[in-house]
Protein backbone atom coordinates (compact mmCIF):
# COMPACT_ATOMS: atom_id res chain seq x y z
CA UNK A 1 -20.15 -15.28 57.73
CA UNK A 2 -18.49 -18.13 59.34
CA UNK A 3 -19.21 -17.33 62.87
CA UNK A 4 -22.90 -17.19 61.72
CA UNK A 5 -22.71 -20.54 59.98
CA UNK A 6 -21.44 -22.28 63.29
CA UNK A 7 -23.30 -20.32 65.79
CA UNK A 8 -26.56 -21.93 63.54
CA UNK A 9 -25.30 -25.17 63.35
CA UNK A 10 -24.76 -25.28 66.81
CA UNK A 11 -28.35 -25.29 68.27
CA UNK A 12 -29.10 -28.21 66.60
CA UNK A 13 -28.46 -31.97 67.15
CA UNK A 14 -25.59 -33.64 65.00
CA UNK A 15 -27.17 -36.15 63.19
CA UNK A 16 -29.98 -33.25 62.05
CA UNK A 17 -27.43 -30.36 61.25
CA UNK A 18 -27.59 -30.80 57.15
CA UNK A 19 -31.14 -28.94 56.70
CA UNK A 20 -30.40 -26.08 59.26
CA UNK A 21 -27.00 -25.14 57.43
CA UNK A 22 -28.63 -25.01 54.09
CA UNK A 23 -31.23 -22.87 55.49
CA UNK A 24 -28.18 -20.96 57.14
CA UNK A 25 -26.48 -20.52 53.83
CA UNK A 26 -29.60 -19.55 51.76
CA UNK A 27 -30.29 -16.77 54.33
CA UNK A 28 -26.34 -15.51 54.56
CA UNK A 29 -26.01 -15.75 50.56
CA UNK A 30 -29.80 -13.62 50.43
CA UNK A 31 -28.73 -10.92 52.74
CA UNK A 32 -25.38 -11.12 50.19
CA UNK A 33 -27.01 -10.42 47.45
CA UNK A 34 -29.66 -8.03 48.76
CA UNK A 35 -26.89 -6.30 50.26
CA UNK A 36 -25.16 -6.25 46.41
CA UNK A 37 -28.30 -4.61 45.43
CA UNK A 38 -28.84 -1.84 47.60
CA UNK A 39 -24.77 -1.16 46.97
CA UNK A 40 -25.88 -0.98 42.88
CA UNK A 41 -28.96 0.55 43.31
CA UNK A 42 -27.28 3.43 45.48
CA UNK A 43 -24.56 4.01 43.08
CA UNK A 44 -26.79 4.20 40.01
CA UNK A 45 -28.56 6.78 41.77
CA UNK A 46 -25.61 8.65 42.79
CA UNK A 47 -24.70 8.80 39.01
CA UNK A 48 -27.88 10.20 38.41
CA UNK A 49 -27.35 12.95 41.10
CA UNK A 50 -23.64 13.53 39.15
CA UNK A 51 -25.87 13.84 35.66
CA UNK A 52 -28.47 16.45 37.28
CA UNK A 53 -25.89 18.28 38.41
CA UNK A 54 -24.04 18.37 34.76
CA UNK A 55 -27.61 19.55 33.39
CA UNK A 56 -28.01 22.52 35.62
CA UNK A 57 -24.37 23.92 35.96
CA UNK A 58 -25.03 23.44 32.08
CA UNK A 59 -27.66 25.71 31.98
CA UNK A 60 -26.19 28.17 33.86
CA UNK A 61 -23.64 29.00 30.75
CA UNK A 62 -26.56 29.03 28.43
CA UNK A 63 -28.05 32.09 27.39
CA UNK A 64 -31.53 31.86 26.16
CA UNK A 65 -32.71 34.70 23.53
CA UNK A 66 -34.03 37.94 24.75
CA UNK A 67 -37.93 37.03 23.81
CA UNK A 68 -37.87 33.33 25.93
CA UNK A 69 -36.49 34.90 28.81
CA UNK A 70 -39.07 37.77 28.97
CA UNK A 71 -42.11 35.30 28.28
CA UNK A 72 -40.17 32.54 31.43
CA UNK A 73 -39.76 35.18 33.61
CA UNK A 74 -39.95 33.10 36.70
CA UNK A 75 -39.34 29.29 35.87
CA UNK A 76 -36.33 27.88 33.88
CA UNK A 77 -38.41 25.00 32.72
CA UNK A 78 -36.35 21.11 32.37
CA UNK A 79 -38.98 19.10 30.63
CA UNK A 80 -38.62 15.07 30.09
CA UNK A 81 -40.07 13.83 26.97
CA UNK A 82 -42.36 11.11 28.23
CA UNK A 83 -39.61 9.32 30.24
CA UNK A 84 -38.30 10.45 33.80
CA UNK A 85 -34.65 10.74 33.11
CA UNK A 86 -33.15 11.72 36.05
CA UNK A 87 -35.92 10.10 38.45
CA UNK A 88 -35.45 11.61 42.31
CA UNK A 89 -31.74 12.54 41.47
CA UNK A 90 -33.83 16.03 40.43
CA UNK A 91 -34.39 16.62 44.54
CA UNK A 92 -30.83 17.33 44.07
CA UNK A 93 -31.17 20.86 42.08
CA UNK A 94 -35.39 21.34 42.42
CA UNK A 95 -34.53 24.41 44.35
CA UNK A 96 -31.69 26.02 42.32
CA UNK A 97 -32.15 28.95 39.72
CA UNK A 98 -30.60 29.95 36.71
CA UNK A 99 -29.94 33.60 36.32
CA UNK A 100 -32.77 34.40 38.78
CA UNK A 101 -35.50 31.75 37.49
CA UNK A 102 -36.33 28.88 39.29
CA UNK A 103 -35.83 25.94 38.02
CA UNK A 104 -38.90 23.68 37.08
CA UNK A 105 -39.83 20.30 36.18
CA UNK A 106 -42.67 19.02 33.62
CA UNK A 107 -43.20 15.89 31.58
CA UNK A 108 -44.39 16.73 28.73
CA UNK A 109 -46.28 14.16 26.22
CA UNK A 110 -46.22 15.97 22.53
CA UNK A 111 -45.15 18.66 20.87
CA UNK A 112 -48.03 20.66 21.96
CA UNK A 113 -46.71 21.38 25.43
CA UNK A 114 -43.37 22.24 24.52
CA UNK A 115 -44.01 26.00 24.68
CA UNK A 116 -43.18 25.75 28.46
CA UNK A 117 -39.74 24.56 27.90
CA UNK A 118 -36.92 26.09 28.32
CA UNK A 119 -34.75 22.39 28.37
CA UNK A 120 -35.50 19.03 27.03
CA UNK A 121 -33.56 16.48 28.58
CA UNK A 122 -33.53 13.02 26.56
CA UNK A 123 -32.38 9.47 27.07
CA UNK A 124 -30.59 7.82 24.41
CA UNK A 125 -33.91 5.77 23.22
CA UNK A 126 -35.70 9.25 23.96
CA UNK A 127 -33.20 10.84 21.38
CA UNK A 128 -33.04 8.28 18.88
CA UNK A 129 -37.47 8.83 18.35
CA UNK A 130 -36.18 12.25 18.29
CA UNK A 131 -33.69 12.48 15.76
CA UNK A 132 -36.56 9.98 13.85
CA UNK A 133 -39.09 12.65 14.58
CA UNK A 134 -37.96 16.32 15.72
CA UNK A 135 -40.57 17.67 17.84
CA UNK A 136 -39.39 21.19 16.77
CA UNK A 137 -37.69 23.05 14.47
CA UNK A 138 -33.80 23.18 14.49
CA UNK A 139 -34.52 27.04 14.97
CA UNK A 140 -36.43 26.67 18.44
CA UNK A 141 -34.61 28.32 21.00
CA UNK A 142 -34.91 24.95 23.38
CA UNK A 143 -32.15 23.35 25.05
CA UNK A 144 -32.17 19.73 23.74
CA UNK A 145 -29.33 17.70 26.11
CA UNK A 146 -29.41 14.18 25.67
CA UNK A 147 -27.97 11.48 28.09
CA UNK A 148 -25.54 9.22 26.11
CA UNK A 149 -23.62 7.78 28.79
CA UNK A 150 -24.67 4.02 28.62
CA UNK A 151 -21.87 3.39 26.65
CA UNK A 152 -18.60 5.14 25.45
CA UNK A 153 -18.58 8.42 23.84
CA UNK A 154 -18.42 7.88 20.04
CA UNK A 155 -17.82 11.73 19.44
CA UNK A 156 -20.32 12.15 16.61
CA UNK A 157 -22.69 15.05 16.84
CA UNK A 158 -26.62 14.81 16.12
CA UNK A 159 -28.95 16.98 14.12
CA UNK A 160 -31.08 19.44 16.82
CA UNK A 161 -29.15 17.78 20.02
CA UNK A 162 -27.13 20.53 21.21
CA UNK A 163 -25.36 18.75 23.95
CA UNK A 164 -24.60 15.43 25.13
CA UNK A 165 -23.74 13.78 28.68
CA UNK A 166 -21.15 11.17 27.55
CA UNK A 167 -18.89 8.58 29.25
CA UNK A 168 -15.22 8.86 28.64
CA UNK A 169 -13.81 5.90 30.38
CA UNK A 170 -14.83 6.02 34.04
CA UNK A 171 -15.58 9.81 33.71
CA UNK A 172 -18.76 11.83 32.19
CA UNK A 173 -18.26 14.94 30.51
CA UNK A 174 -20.14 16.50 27.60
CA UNK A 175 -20.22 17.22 23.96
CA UNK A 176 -21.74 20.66 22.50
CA UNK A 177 -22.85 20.56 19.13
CA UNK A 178 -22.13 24.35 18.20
CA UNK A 179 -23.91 24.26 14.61
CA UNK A 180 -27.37 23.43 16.28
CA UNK A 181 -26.88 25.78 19.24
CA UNK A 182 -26.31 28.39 16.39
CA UNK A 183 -28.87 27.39 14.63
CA UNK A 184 -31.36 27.75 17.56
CA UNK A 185 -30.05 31.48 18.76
CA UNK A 186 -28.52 29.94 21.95
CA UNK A 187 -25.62 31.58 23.33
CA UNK A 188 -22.67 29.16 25.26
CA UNK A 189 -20.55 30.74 27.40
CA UNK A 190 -16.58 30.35 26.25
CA UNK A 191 -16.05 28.70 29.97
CA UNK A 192 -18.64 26.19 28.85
CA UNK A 193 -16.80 25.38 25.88
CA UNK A 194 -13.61 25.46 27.06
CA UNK A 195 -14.75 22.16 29.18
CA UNK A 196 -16.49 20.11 26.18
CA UNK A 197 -15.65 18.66 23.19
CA UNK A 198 -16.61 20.67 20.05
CA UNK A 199 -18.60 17.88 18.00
CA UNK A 200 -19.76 17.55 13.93
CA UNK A 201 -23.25 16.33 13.33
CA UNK A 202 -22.21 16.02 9.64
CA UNK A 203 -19.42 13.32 11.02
């Protein structure tokens, strides 16, 4: 930065060097900053590649009831409920299956289109109009994971939200609310479990 500084102060006459080293600074400190940016913005979207990645190898030790797997046949379907969650950090697993169905993305805007659905992934303000207004019955063999990791993990479990992405210190890792996934007829594999923590909704 100093080499920069000089080399523009240089070109110029003494007595007139003031305005050209302020214009100096301004552009070193904007590149600073747009280069502090582009360092954020790339490592908020890496976490989002780390969080699709949790949601599929997630779905992997799900099993889905007999009935929802014979009527998706081809398409493991991730919907978003109105917001994008993961945003292009889905180009990471777009092409990936699950137990020989491909996995899909939708957006879907009420409870209408939910049929499609094989996942519902939820932010936390997604989750919160949610829990406020369930879009389906805590019988309804659908997926619901919802991505808590804004803040730390508080360990409490939430009606009809069967898992959760959460932030333990500087690492994610997930809860699994095993009264709602019975509840729903879905099935997690004992490897799943063995890497979450077991949470209460009534706690």
């Amino acid at each position: 930065m100093y080499l920069k500084m000089m080399q523009c102060v240089g070109s110029v006459n003494r007595t007139q060097w003031i305005y050209p080293l302020v214009l100096c600074l301004c552009a070193t400190l904007s590149l600073s900053v747009m280069a502090e940016d582009e360092a954020v913005s790339a490592q908020a979207l890496q976490l989002q590649k780390v969080k699709a990645v949790f949601v599929l190898n997630i779905a992997k030790f799900v099993r889905w009831p007999a009935d929802v797997v014979a009527a998706h046949k081809e398409h493991l379907t991730l919907c978003y409920y109105r917001e994008d969650v993961l945003g292009s950090a889905y180009d990471v697993i777009h092409d990936h299956t699950v137990d020989g169905r491909q996995l899909a993305l939708q957006r879907i805007t009420d409870a209408d289109n939910l049929a499609v659905c094989d996942l519902l992934l939820l932010s936390e303000a997604g989750m919160e109009q949610y829990l406020r207004a369930p879009l389906v019955s805590g019988e309804t063999p659908l997926l619901v994971v919802a991505d808590l990791t804004a803040h730390e993990s508080t360990g409490k479990g939430y009606p009809g939200v069967h898992v959760a992405l959460v932030r333990k210190g500087s690492k994610l890792g997930f809860d699994v609310n095993l009264s709602a996934a019975h509840r729903s007829g879905l099935k997690f594999s004992s490897r799943l479990l063995r890497l979450a923590r077991i949470v209460d909704e009534n706690t």
